[in-house]
Protein backbone atom coordinates (compact mmCIF):
# COMPACT_ATOMS: atom_id res chain seq x y z
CA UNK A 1 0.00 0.00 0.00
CA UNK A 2 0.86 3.88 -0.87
CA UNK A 3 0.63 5.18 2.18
CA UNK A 4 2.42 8.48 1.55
CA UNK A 5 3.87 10.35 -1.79
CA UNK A 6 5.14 13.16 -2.59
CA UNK A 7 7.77 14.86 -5.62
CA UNK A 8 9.85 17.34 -5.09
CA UNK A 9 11.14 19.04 -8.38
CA UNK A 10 10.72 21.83 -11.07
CA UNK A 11 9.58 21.13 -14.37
CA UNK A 12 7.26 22.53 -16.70
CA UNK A 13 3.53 22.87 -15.76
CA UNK A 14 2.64 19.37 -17.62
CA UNK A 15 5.02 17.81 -15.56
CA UNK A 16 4.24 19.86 -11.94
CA UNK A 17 0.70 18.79 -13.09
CA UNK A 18 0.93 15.34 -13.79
CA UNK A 19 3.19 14.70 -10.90
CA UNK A 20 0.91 16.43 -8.56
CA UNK A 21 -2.67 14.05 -9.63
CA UNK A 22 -0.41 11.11 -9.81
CA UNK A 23 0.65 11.60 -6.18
CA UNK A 24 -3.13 12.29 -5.78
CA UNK A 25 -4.05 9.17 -7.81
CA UNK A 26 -1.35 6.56 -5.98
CA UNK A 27 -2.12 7.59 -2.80
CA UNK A 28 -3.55 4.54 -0.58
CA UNK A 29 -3.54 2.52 -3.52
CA UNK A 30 -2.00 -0.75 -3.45
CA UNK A 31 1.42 -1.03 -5.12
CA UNK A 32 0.13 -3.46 -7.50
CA UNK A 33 -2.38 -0.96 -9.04
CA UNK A 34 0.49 1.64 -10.16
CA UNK A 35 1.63 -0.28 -12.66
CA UNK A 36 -1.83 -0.60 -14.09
CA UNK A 37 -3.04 3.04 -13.85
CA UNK A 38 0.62 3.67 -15.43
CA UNK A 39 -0.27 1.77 -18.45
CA UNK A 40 -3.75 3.47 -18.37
CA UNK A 41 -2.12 6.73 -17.85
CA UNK A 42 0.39 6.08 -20.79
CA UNK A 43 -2.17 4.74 -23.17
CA UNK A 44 -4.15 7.98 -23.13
CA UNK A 45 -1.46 10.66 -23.13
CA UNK A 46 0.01 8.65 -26.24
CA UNK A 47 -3.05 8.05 -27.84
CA UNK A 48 -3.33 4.65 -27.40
CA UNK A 49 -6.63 4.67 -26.01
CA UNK A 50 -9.38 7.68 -26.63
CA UNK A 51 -11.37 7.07 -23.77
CA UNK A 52 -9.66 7.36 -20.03
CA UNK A 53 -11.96 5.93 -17.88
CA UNK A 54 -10.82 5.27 -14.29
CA UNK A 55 -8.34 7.88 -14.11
CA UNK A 56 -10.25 10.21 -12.60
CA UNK A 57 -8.74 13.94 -12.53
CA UNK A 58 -5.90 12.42 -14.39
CA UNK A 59 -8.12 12.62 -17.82
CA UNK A 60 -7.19 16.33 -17.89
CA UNK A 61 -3.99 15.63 -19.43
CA UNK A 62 -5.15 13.12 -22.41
CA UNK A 63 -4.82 16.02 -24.34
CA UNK A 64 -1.35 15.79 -23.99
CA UNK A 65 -1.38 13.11 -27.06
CA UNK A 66 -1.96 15.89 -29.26
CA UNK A 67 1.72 17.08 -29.05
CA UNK A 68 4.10 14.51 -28.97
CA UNK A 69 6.53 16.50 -27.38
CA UNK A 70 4.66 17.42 -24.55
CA UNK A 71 3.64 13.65 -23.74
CA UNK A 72 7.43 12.84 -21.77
CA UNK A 73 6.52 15.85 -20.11
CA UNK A 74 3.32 14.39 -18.44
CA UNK A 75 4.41 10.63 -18.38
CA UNK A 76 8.23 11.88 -16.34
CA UNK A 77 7.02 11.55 -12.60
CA UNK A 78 5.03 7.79 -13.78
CA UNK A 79 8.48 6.56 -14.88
CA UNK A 80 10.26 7.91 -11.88
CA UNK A 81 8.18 6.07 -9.37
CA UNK A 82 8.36 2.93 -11.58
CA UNK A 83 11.59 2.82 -11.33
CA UNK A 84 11.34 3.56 -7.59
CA UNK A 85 9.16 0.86 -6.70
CA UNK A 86 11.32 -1.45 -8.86
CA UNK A 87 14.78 -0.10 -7.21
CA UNK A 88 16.14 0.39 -9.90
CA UNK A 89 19.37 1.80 -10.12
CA UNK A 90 20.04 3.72 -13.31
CA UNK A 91 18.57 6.98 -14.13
CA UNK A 92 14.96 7.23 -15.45
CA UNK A 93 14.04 7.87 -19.03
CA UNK A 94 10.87 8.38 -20.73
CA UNK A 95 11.41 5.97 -23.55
């Protein structure tokens, strides 16, 4: 279980945004769930998937998918705790 999150960082406003409803999102959700709301998450912002149901507040930012550029923007702070809750090592990427 989430119990607490938080990010600490600066960033463009897609990124403060998305970082800020993740924590929102993760929050006292079990730590099997992120990696499905991450996929859900991803799916939308990329296009993937039109319709974001279950993400809550988080659908604000599927129109990220209509500038590329912007989508590693909003999809940063998903890989980061990722790669947290896997331990990993090296340094996070958005690819």
């Amino acid at each position: 279980m989430i119990r607490d999150i938080a990010f600490q960082g600066a960033g463009c406003a897609i990124s403060s945004a998305s970082a800020s409803l993740m924590t929102e999102a993760l929050k006292g959700k079990p730590v099997d769930e992120v990696e499905h709301l991450f996929e859900a998450f991803h799916n939308v912002v990329t296009g993937d998937c039109e319709c974001p149901r279950g993400l809550g507040k988080l659908s604000v930012l599927a129109g990220v998918r209509d500038y590329p550029s912007r989508v590693k923007c909003a999809t940063l702070a998903w890989h980061a705790v990722r790669a947290a809750l896997e331990e990993r090592k090296v340094p996070v990427a958005t690819e």
